[in-house]
N, C-alpha and C. Protein backbone atom coordinates (compact mmCIF):
# COMPACT_ATOMS: atom_id res chain seq x y z
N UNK A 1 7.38 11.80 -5.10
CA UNK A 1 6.22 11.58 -4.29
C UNK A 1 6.65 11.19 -2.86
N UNK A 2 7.65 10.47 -2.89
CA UNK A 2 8.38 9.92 -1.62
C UNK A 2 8.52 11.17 -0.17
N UNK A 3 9.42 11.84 -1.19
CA UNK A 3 9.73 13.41 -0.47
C UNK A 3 9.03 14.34 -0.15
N UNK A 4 7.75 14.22 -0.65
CA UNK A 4 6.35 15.18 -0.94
C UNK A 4 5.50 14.50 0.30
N UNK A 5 6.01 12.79 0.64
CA UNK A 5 4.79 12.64 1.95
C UNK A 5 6.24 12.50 3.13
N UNK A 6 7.08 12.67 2.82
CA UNK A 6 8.15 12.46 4.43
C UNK A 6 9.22 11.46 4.22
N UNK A 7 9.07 10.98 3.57
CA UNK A 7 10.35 10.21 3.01
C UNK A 7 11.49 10.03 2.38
N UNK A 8 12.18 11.69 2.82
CA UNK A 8 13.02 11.78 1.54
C UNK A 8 14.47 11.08 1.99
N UNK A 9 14.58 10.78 2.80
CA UNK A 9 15.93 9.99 3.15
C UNK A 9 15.91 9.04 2.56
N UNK A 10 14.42 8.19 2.61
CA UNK A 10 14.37 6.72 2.07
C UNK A 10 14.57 6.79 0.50
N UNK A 11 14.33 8.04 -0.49
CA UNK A 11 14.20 7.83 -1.62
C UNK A 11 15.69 8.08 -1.98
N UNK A 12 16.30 9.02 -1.25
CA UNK A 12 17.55 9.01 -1.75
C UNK A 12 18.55 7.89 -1.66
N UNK A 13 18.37 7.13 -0.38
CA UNK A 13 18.62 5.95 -0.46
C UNK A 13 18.07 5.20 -1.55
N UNK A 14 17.49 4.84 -1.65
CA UNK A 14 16.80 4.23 -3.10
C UNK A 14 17.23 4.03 -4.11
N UNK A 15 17.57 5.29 -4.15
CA UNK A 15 17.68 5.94 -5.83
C UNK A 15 19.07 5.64 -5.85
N UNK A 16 19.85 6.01 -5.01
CA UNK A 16 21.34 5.67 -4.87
C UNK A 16 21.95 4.42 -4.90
N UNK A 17 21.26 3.67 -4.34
CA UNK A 17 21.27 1.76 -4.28
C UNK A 17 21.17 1.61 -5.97
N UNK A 18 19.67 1.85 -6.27
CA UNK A 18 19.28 1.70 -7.25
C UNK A 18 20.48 1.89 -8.94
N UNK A 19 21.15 3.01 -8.95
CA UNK A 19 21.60 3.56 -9.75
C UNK A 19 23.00 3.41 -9.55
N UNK A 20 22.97 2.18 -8.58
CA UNK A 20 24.69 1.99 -8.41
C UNK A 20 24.67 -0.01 -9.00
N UNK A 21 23.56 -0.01 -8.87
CA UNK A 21 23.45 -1.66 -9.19
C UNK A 21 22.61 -2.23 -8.35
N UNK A 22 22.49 -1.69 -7.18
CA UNK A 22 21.89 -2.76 -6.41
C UNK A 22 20.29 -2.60 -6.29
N UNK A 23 19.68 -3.33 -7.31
CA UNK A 23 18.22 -3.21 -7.10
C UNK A 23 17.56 -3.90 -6.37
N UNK A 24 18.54 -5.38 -5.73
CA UNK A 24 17.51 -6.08 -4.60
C UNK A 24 17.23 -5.28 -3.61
N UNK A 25 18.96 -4.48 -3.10
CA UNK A 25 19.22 -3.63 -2.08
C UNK A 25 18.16 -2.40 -1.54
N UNK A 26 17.95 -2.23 -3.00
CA UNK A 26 16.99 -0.53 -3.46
C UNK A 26 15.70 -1.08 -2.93
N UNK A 27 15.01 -2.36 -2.94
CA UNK A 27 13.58 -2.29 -3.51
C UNK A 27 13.68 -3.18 -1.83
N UNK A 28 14.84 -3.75 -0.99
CA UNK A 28 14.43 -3.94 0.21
C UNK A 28 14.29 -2.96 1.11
N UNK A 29 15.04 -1.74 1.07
CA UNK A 29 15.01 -0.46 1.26
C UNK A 29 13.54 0.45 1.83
N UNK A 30 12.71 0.08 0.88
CA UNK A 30 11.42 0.81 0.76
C UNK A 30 11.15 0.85 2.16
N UNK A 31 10.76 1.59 2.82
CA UNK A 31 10.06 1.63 4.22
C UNK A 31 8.17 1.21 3.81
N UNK A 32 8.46 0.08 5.43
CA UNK A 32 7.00 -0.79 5.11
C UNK A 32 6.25 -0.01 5.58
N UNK A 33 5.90 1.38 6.10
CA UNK A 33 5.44 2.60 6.34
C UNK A 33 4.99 3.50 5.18
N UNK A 34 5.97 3.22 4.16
CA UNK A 34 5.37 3.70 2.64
C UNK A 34 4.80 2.76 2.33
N UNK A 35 5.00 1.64 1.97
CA UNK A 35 4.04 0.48 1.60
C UNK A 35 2.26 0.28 2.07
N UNK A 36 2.50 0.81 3.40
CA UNK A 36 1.51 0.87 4.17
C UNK A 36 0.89 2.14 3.56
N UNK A 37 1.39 3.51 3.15
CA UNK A 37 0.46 4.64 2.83
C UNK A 37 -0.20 4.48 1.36
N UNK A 38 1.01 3.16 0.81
CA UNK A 38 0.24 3.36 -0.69
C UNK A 38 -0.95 2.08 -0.61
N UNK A 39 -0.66 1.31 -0.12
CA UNK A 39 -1.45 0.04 -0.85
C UNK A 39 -1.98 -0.65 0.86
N UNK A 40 -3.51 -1.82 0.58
CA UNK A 40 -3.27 -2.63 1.09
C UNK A 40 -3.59 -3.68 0.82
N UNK A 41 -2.24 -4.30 1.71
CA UNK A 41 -1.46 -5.28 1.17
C UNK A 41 -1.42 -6.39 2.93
N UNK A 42 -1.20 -7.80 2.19
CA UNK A 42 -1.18 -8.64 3.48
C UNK A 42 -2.24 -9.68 3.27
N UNK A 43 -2.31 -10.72 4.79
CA UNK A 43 -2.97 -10.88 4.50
C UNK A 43 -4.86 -10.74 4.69
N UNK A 44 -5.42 -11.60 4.04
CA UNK A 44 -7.18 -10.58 4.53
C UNK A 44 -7.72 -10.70 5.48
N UNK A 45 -7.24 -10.69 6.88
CA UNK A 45 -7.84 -10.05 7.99
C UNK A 45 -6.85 -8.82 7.88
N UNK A 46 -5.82 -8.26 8.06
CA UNK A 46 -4.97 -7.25 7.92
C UNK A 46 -5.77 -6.28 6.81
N UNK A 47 -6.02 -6.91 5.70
CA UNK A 47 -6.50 -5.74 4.39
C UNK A 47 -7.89 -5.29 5.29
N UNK A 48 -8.39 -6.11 5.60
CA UNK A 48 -10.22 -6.02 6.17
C UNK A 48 -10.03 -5.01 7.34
N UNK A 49 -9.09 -4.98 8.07
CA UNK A 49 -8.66 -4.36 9.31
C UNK A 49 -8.49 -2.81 8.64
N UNK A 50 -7.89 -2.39 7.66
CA UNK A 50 -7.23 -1.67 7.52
C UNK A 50 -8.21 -0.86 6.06
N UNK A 51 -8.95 -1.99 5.87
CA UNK A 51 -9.57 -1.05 4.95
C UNK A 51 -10.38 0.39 5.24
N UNK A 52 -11.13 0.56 6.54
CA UNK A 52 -11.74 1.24 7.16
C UNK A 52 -11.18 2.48 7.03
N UNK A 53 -10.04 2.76 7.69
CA UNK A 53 -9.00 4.12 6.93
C UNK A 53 -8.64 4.26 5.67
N UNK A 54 -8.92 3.57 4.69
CA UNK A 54 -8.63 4.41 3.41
C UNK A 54 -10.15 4.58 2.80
N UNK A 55 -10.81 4.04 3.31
CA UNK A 55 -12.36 4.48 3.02
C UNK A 55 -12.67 5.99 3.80
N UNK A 56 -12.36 6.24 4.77
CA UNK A 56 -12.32 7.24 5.41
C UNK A 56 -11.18 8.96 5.41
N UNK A 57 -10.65 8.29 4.26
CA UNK A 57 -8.98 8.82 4.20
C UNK A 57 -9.77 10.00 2.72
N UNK A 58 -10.70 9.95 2.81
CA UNK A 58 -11.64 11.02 1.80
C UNK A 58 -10.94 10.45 -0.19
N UNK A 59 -10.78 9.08 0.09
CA UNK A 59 -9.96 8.55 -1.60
C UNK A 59 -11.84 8.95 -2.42
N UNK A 60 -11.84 8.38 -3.64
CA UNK A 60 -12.59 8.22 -4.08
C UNK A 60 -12.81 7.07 -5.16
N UNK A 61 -12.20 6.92 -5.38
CA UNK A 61 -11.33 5.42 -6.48
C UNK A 61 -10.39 4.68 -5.31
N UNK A 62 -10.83 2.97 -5.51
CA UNK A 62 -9.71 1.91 -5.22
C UNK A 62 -9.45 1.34 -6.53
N UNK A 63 -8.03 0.94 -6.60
CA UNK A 63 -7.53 -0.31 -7.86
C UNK A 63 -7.40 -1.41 -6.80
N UNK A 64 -7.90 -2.26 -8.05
CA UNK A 64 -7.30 -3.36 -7.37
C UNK A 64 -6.45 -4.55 -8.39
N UNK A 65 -5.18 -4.60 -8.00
CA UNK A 65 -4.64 -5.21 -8.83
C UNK A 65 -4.25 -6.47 -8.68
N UNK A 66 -4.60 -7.66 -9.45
CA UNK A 66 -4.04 -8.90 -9.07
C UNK A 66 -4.49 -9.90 -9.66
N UNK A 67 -3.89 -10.83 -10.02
CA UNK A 67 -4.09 -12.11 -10.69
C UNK A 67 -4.67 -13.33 -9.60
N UNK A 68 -4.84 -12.84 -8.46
CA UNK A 68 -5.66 -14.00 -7.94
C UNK A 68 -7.59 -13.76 -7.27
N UNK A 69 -8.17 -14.51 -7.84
CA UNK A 69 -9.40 -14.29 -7.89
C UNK A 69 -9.84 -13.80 -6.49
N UNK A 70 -9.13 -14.37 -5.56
CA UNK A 70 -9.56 -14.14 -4.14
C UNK A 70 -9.13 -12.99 -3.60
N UNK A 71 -8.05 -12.29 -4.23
CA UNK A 71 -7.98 -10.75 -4.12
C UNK A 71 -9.09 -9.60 -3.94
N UNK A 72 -9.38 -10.14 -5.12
CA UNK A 72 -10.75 -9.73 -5.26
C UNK A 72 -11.86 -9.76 -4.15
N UNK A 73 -12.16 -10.88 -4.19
CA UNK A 73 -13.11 -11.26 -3.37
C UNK A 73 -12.59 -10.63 -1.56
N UNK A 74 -11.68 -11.08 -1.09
CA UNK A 74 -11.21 -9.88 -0.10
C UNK A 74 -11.30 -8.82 -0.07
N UNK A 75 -11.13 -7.72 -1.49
CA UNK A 75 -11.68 -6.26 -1.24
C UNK A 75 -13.38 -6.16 -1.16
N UNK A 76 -13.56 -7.24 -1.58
CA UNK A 76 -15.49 -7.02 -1.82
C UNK A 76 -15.80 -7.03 -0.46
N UNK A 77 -15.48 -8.44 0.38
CA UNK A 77 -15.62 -8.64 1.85
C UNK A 77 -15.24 -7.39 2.63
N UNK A 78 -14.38 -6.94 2.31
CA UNK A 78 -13.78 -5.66 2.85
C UNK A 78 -14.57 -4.13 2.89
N UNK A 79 -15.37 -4.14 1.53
CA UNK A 79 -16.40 -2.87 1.36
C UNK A 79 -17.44 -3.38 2.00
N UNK A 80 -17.74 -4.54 1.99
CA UNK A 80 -19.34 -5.32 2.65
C UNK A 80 -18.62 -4.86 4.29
N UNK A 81 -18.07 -5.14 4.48
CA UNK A 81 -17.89 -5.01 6.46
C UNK A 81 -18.14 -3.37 6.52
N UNK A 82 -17.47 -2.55 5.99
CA UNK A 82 -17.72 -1.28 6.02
C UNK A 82 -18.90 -0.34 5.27
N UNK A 83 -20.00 -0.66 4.67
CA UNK A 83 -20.88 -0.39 4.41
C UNK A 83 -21.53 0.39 5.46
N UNK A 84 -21.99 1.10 5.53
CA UNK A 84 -22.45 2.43 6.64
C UNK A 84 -21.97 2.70 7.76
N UNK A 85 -20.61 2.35 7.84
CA UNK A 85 -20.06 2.24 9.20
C UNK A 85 -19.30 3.86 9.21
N UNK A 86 -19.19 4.51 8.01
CA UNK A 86 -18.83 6.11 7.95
C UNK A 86 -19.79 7.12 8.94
């Protein structure tokens, strides 16, 4: 998937770290540019900021994953700010 959006240097790096031992190495590696295309992440003025483009980015499903209640509650705040703003 890495290589499929522009990243294939970073995965081979990765994978190479990865499969030699070094998984702190591998997983500091990740470009925060991929991080940024998959998820958002941070904190909630950043998610609230940023939610606007993946609402617009034609998705149709969000997950939201996380063990803290206020996670939550940040993506809700986050669909409430953007409510007819498409």
């Amino acid at each position: 998937m890495m290589i499929r959006r522009g990243f294939g240097d970073a995965a081979e790096r990765i994978q190479e770290l990865y499969l030699a031992g070094h998984k702190a190495e591998a997983t500091a590696t990740v470009p925060d540019e991929w991080v940024d295309a998959k998820s958002l992440v941070g904190p909630p003025a950043r998610i609230k900021e940023r939610y606007q483009a993946w609402e617009n980015c034609g998705a149709t499903a969000l997950s939201v994953r996380t063990k803290q209640d206020e996670a939550v509650e940040v993506m809700a705040q986050a669909a409430r700010l953007n409510v007819g703003s498409n």
